[in-house]
C-alpha atoms as a PDB file:
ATOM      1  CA  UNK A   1     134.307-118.651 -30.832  1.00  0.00           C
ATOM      2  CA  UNK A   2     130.642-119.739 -29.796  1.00  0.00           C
ATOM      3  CA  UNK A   3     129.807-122.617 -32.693  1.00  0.00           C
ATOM      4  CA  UNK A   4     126.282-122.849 -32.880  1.00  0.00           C
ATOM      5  CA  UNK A   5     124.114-125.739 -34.307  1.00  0.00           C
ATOM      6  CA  UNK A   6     121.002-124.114 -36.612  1.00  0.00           C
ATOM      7  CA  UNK A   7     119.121-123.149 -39.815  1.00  0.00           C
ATOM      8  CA  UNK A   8     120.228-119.564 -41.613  1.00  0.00           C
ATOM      9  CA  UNK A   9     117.199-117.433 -41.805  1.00  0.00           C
ATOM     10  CA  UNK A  10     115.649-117.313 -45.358  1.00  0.00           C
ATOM     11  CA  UNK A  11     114.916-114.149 -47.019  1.00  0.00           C
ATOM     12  CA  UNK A  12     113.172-111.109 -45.729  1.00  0.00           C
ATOM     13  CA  UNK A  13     110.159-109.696 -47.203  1.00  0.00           C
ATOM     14  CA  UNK A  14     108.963-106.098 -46.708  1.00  0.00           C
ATOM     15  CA  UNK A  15     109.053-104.403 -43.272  1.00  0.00           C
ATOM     16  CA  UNK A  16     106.588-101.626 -42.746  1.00  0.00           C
ATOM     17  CA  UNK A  17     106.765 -98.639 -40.519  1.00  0.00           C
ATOM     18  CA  UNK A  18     104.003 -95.832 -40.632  1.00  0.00           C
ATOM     19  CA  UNK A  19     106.964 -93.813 -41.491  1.00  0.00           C
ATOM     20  CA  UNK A  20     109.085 -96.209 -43.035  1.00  0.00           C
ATOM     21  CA  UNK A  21     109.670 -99.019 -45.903  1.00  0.00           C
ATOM     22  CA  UNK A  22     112.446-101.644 -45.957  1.00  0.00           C
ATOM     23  CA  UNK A  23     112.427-103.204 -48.894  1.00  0.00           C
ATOM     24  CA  UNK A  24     114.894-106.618 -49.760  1.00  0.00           C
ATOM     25  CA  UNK A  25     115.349-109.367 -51.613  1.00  0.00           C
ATOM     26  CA  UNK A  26     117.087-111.281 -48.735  1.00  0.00           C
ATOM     27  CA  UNK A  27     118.215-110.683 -45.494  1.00  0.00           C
ATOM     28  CA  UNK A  28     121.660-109.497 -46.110  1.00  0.00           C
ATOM     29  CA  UNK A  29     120.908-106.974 -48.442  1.00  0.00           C
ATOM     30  CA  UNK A  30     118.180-105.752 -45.964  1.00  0.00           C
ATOM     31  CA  UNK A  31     120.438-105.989 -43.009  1.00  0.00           C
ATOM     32  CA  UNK A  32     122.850-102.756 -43.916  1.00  0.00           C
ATOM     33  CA  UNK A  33     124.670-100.075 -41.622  1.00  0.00           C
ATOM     34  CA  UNK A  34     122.319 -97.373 -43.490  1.00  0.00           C
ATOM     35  CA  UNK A  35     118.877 -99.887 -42.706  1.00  0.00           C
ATOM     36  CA  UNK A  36     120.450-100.633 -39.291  1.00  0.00           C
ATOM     37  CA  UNK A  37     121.037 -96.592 -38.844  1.00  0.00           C
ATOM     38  CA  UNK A  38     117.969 -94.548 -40.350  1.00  0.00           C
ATOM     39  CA  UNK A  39     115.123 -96.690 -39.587  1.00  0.00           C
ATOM     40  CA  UNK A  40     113.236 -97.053 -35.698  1.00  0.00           C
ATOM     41  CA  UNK A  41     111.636-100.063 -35.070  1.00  0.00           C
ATOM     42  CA  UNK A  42     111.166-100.125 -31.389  1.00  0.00           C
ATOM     43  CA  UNK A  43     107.730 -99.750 -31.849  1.00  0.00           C
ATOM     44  CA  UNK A  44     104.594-101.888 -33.757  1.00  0.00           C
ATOM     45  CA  UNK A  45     106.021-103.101 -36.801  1.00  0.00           C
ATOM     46  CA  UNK A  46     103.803-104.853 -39.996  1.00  0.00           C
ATOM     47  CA  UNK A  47     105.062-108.190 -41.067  1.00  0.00           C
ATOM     48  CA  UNK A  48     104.468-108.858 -44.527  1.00  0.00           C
ATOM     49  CA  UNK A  49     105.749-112.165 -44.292  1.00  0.00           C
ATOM     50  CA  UNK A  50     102.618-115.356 -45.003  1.00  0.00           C
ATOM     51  CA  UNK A  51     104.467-118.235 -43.932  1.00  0.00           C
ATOM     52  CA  UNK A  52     105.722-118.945 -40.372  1.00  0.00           C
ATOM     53  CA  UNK A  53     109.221-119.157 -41.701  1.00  0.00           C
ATOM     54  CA  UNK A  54     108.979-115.502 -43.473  1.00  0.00           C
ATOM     55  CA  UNK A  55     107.601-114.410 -40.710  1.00  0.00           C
ATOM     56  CA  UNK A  56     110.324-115.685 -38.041  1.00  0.00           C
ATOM     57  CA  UNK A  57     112.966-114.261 -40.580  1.00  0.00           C
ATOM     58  CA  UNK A  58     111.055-111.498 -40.495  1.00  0.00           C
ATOM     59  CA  UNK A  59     110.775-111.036 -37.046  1.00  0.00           C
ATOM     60  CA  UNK A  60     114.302-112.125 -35.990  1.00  0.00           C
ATOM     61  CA  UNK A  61     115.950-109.126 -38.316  1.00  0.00           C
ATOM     62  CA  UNK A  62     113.590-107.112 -36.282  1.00  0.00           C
ATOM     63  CA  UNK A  63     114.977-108.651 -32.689  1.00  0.00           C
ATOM     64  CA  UNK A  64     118.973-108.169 -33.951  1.00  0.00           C
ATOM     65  CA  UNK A  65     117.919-104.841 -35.221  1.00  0.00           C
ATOM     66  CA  UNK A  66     116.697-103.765 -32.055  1.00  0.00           C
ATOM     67  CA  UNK A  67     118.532-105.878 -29.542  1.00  0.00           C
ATOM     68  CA  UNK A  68     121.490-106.568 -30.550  1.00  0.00           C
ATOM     69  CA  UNK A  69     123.356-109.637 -32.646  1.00  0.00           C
ATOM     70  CA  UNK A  70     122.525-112.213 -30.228  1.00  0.00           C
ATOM     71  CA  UNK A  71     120.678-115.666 -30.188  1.00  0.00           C
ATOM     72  CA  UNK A  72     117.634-116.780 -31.457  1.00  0.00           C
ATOM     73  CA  UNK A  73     115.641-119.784 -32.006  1.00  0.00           C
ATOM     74  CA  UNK A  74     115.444-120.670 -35.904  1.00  0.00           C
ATOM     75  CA  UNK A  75     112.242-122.665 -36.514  1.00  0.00           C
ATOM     76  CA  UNK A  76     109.573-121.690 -34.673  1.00  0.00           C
ATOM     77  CA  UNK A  77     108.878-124.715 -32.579  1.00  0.00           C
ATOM     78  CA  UNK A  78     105.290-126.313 -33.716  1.00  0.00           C
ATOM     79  CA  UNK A  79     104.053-127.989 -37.501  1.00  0.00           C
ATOM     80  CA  UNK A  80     101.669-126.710 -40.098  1.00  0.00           C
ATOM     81  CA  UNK A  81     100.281-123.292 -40.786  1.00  0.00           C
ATOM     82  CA  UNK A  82      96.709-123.159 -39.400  1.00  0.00           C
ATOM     83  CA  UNK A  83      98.755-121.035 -36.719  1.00  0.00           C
ATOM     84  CA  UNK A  84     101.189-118.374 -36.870  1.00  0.00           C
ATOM     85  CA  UNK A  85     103.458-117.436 -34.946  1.00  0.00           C
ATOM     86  CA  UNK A  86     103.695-113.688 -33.583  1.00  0.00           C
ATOM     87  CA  UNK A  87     106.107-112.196 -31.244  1.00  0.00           C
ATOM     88  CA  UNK A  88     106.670-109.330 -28.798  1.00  0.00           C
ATOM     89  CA  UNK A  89     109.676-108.140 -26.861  1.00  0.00           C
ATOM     90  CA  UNK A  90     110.484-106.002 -23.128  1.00  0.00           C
ATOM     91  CA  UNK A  91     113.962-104.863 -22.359  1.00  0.00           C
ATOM     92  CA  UNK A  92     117.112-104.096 -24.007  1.00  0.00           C
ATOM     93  CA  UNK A  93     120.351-105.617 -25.302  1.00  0.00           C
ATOM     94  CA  UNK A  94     122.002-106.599 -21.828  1.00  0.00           C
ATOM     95  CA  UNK A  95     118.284-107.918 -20.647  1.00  0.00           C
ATOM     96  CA  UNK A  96     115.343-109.080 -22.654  1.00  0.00           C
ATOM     97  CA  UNK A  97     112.352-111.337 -22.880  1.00  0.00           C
ATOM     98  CA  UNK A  98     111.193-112.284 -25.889  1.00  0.00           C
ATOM     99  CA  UNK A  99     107.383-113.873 -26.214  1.00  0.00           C
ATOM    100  CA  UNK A 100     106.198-116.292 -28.522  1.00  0.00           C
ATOM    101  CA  UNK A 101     102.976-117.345 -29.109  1.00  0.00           C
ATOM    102  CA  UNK A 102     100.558-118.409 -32.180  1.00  0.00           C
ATOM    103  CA  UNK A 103      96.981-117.439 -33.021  1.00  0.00           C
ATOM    104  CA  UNK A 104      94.969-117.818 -36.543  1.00  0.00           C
ATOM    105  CA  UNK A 105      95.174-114.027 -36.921  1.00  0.00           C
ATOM    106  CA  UNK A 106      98.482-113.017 -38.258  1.00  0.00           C
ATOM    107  CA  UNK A 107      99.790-110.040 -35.882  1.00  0.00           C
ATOM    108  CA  UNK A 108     102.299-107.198 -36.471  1.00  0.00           C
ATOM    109  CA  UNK A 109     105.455-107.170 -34.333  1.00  0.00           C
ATOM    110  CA  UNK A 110     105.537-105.963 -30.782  1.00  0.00           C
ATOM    111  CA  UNK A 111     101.944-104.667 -31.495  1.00  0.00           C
ATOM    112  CA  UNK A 112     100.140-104.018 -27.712  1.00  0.00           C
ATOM    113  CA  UNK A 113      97.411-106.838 -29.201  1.00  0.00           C
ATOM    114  CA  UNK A 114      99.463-109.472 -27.732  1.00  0.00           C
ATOM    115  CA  UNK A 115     100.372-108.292 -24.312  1.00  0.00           C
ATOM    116  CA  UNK A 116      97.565-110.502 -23.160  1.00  0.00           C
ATOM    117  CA  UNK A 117      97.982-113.163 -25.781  1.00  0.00           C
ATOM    118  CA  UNK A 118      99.215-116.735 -24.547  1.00  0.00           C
ATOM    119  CA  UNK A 119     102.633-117.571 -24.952  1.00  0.00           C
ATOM    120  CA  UNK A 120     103.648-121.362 -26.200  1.00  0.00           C
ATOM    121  CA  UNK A 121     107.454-120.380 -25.737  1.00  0.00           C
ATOM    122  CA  UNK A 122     109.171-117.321 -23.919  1.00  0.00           C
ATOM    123  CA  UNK A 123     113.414-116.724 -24.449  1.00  0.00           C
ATOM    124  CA  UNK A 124     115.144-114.307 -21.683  1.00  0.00           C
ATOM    125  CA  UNK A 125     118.261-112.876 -21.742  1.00  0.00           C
ATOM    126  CA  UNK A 126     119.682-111.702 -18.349  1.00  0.00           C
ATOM    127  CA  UNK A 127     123.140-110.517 -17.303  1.00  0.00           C
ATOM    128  CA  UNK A 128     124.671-110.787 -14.163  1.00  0.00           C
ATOM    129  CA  UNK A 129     127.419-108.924 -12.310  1.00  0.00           C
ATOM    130  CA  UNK A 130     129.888-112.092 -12.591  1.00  0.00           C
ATOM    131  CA  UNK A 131     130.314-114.736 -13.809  1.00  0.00           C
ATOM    132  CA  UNK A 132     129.668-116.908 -11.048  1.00  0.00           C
ATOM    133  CA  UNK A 133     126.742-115.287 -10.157  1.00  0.00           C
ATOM    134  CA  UNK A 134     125.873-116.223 -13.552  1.00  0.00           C
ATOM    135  CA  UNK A 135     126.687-119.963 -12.774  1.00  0.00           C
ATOM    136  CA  UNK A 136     124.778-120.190  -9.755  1.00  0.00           C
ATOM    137  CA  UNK A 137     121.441-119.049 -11.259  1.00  0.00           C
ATOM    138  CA  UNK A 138     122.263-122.478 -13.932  1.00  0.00           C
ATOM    139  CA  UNK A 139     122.918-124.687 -11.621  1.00  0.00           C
ATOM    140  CA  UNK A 140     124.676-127.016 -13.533  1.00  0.00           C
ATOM    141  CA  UNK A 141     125.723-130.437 -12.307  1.00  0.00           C
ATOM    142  CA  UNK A 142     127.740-133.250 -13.020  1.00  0.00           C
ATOM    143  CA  UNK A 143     125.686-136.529 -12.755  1.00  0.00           C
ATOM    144  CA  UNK A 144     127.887-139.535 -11.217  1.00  0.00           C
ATOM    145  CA  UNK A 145     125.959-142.633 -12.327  1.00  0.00           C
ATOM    146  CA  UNK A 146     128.805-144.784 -10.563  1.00  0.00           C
ATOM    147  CA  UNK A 147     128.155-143.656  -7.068  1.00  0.00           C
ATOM    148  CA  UNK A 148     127.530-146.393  -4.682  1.00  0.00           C
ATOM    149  CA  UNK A 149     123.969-146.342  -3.915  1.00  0.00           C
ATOM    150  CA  UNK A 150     122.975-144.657  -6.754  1.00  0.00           C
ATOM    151  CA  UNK A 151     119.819-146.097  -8.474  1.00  0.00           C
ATOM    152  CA  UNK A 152     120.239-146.577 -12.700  1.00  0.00           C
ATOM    153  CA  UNK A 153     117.881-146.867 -15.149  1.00  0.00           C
ATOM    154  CA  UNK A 154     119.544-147.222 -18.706  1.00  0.00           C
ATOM    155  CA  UNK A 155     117.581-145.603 -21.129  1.00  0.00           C
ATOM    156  CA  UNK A 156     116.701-146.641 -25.167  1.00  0.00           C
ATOM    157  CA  UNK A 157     120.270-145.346 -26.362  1.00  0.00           C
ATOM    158  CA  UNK A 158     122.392-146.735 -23.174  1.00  0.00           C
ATOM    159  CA  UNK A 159     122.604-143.680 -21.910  1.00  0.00           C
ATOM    160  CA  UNK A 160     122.509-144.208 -17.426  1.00  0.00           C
ATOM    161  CA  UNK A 161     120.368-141.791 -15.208  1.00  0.00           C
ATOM    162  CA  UNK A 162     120.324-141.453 -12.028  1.00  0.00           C
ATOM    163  CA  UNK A 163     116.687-142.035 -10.393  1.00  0.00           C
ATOM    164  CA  UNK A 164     115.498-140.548  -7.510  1.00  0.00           C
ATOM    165  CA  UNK A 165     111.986-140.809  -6.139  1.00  0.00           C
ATOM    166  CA  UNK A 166     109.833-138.714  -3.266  1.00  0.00           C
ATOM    167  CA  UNK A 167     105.997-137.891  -3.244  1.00  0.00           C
ATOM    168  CA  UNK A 168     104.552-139.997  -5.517  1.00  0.00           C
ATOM    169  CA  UNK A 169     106.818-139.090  -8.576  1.00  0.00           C
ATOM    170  CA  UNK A 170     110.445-139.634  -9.361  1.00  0.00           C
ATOM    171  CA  UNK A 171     113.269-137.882 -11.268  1.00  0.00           C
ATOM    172  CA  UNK A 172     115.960-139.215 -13.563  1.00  0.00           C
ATOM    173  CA  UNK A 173     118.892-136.953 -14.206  1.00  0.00           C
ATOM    174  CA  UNK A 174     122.095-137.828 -16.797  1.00  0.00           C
ATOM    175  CA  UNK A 175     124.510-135.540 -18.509  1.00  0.00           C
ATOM    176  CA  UNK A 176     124.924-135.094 -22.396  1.00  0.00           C
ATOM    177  CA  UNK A 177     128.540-134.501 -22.639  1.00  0.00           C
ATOM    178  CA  UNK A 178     130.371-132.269 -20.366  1.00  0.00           C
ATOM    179  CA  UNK A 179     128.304-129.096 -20.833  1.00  0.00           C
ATOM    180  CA  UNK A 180     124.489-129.884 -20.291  1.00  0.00           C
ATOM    181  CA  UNK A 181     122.522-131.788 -17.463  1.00  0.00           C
ATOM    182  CA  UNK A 182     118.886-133.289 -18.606  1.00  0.00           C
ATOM    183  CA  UNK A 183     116.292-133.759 -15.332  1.00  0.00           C
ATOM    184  CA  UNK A 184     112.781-134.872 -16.237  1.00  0.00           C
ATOM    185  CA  UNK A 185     110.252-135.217 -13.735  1.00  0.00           C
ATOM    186  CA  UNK A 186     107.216-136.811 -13.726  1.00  0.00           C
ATOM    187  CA  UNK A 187     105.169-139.626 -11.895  1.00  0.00           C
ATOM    188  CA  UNK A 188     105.570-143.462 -13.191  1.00  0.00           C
ATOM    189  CA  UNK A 189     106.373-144.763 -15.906  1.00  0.00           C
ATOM    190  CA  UNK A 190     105.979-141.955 -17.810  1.00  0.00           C
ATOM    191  CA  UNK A 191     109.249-140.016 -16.419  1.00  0.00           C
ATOM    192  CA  UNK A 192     111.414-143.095 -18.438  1.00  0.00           C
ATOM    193  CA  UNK A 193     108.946-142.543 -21.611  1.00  0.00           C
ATOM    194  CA  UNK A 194     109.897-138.801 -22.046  1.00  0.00           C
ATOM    195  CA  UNK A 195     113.377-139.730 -20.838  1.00  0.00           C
ATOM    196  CA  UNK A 196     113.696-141.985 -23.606  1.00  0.00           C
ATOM    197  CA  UNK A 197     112.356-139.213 -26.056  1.00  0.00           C
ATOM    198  CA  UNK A 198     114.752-136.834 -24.574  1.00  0.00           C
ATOM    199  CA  UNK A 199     117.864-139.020 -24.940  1.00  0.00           C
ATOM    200  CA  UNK A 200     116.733-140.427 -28.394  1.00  0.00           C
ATOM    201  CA  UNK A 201     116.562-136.551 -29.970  1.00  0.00           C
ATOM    202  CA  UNK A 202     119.482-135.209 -28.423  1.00  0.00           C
ATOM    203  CA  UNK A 203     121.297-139.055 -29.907  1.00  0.00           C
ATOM    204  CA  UNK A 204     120.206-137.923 -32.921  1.00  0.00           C
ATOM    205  CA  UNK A 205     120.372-133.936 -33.364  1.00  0.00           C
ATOM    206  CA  UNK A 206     122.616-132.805 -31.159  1.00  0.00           C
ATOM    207  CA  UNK A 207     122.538-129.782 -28.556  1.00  0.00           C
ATOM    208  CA  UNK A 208     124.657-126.499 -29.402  1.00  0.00           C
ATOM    209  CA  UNK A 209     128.189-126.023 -28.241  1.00  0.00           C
ATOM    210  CA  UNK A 210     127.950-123.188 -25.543  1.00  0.00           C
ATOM    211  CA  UNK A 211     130.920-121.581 -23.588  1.00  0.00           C
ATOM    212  CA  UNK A 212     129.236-122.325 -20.084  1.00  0.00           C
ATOM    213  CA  UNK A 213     126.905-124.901 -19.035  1.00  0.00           C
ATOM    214  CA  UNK A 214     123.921-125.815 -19.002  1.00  0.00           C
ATOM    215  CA  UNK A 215     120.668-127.710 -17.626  1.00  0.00           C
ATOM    216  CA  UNK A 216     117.440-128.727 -19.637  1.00  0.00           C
ATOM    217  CA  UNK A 217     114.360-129.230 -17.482  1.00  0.00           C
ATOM    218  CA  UNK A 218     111.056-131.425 -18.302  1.00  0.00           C
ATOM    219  CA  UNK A 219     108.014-131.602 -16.580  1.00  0.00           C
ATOM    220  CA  UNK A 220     104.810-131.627 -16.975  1.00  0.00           C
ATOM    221  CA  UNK A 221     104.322-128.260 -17.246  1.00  0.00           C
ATOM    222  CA  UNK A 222     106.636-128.103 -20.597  1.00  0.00           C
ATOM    223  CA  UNK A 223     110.506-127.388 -20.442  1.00  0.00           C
ATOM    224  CA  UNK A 224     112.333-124.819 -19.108  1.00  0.00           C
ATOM    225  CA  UNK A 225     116.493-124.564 -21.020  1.00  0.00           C
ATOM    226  CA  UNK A 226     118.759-122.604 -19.159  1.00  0.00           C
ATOM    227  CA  UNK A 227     122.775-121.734 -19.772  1.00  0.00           C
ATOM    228  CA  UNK A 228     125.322-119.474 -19.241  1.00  0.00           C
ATOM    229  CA  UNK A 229     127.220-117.528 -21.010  1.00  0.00           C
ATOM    230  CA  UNK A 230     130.360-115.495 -19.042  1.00  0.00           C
ATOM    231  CA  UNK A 231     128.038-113.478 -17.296  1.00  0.00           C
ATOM    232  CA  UNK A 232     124.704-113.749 -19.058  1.00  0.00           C
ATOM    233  CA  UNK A 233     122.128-116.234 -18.908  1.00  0.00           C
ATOM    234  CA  UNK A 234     119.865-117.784 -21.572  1.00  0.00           C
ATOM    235  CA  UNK A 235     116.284-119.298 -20.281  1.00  0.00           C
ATOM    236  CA  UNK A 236     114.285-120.803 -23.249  1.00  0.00           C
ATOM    237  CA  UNK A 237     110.814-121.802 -21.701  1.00  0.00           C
ATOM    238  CA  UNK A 238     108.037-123.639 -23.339  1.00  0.00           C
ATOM    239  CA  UNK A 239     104.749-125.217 -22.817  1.00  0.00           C
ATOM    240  CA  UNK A 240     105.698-128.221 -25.044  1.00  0.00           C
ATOM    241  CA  UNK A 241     109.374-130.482 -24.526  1.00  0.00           C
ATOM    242  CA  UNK A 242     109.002-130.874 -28.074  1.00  0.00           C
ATOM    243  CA  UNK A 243     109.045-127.214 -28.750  1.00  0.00           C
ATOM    244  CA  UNK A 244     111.541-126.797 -26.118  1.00  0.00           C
ATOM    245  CA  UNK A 245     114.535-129.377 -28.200  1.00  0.00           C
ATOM    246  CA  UNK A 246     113.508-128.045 -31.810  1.00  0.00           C
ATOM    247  CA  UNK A 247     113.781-124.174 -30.385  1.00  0.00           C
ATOM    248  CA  UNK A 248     117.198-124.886 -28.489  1.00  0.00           C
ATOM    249  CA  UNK A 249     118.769-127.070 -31.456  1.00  0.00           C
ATOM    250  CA  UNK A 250     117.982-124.413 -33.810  1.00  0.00           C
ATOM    251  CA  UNK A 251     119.627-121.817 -32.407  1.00  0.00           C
ATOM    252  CA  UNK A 252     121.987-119.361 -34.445  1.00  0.00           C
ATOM    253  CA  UNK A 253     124.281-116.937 -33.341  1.00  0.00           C
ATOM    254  CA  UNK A 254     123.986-114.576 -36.650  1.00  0.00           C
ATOM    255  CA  UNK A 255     127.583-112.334 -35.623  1.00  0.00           C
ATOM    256  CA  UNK A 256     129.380-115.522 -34.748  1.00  0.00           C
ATOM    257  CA  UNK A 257     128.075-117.130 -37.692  1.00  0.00           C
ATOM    258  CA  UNK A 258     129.380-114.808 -40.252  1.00  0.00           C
ATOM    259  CA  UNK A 259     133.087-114.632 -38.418  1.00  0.00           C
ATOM    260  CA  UNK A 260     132.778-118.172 -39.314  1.00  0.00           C
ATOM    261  CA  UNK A 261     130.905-118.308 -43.545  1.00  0.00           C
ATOM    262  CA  UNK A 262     133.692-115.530 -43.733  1.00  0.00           C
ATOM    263  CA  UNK A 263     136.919-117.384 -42.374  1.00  0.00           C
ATOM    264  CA  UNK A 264     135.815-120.653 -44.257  1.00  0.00           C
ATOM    265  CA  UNK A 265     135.217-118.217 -47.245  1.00  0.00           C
ATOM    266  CA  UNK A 266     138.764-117.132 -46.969  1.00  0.00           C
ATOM    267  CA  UNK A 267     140.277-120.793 -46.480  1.00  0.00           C
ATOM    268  CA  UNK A 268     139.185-121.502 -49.465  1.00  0.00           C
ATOM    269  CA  UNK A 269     140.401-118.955 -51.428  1.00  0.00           C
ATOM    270  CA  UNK A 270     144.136-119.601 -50.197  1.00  0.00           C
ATOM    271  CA  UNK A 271     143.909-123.370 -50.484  1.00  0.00           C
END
C-alpha cells in the first residue's frame, strides 16, 4: 500500500450546479455513492468556499469526483489570502492535467474564465503502456558521490552532491534515500544556496513514500517533480521551488488513506 505524507482535507461547504445542490457538513458526509452517482460536475461548478483551504477542499472533492480517487496536493502552495486559488482540469482518469493558479477574483471551478489565466503550479497525470516506458520518461538515477573523479560539495545537513559544471552554470545532484534524485541548476553560488534550502526542507519534512522513483528538478524557472507509479507518471510543475516542496509533501492519496484510518480503526478495536 502507497503511504502518503499529507494534511486530510477539512470540511466541504456547498457545491452549486445550475441544476444541482450538494449540501454537507464535511467531506465524508458529502462524498456518498448517491452524491458520487446523481450529480454531473464535469462542467463550471460554483465554489462557495472563502478561504483558500475551503476552497482546495472544495475543489479536490470536485477532482476525485470527476477523476477518479487519485493524488492531490493538500495546501495550496503560497501564504495569505489576498489571492485565491482557482483551478481547472483537461482529460480523464487514466490522463489529466490539472491547473492551478491564483487571482484576487474568486473563480468557479473549471469555469472557461481561466483557460487564459496564468498558472503558478500545473499536476499531470499520464499513463503509459508499461512500466518501463513509464520509468524511462522519470529518469531516475542513482547518484555515486564516491566515484573517483567525482567533484563534492557537502551541503548545510552533510548531505554530498555531485557537482558538475558547463556554460557558465553548474549542477549539483544527490539522492534522498533510495527513491528520489534532487538536481538544481543554476549559475554560482547560488546553485549551493537553493541546494542548501532543498536539502534543509526535505531534512526536516520529509518527501512521500512512492512505489517507483522519482526526480525533483530546480531551476530558475521554478521546479518541475516527476515519479512513477507502475505505469503512470506524476509531473507536479511550479513557478516557485517553494511551492513545488509544500505541494509534493502534502500530497494525499484519499482511497489509500482510508484502507489505512480503517485498518488502524480496526487494530484498535481488537487490541
Amino acid at each position: 500500500m502507497k503511504k502518503w505524507m499529507g494534511m486530510a482535507v477539512t470540511a466541504l461547504a456547498t457545491l452549486t450546479l445550475t441544476t444541482s445542490v450538494i449540501k454537507a457538513d464535511d467531506e465524508s458526509n458529502a462524498n456518498t455513492e448517491a452524491a458520487q452517482e446523481s450529480v454531473d460536475y464535469s462542467g463550471e461548478v460554483r465554489i462557495s468556499g472563502k478561504t483558500n483551504r475551503e476552497r482546495l477542499g472544495q475543489f479536490n472533492y470536485l477532482l476525485r469526483h470527476n477523476l477518479g480517487y487519485d493524488i492531490y496536493p493538500q495546501v495550496v502552495g503560497f501564504k495569505g489570502e489576498k489571492q485565491k486559488i482557482n483551478i481547472r482540469y483537461e482529460g480523464d482518469q487514466n490522463n489529466f492535467k490539472v491547473y492551478y493558479s491564483k487571482s484576487k477574483e474568486m473563480q468557479n471551478f473549471n469555469t472557461d474564465k481561466l483557460k487564459g489565466a496564468k498558472t503558478y503550479a500545473t499536476l499531470t497525470k499520464k499513463t503509459y503502456d508499461s512500466v518501463d516506458k513509464a520509468k524511462a520518461a522519470v529518469s531516475f538515477k542513482t547518484i555515486d558521490t564516491k566515484k573517483l573523479g567525482s567533484k563534492i560539495q557537502y551541503l548545510k545537513n552533510n548531505q554530498p552532491a555531485v557537482i558538475t559544471k558547463a556554460a557558465g552554470g553548474q549542477t549539483l545532484r544527490w539522492n534522498f534515500g533510495a527513491k528520489w534524485e534532487s538536481i538544481v541548476i543554476g549559475a554560482g553560488n547560488s546553485t549551493t544556496k537553493k541546494a542548501n534550502k532543498v536539502a534543509t526542507n526535505v531534512a526536516k519534512n520529509g518527501l512521500p513514500s512512492i512505489d517507483g522513483k522519482g526526480v525533483l528538478r530546480f531551476d530558475n524557472d521554478g521546479s518541475q517533480i516527476k515519479w512513477y507509479d507502475g505505469k503512470v507518471v506524476y509531473t507536479l510543475e511550479t513557478t516557485s521551488y517553494k511551492s513545488g516542496l509544500a505541494m509534493i509533501q502534502a500530497l494525499t492519496n484519499p482511497e489509500a488513506q482510508a484502507k489505512a484510518e480503517s485498518q488502524a480503526s480496526a487494530q484498535s478495536q481488537s487490541e
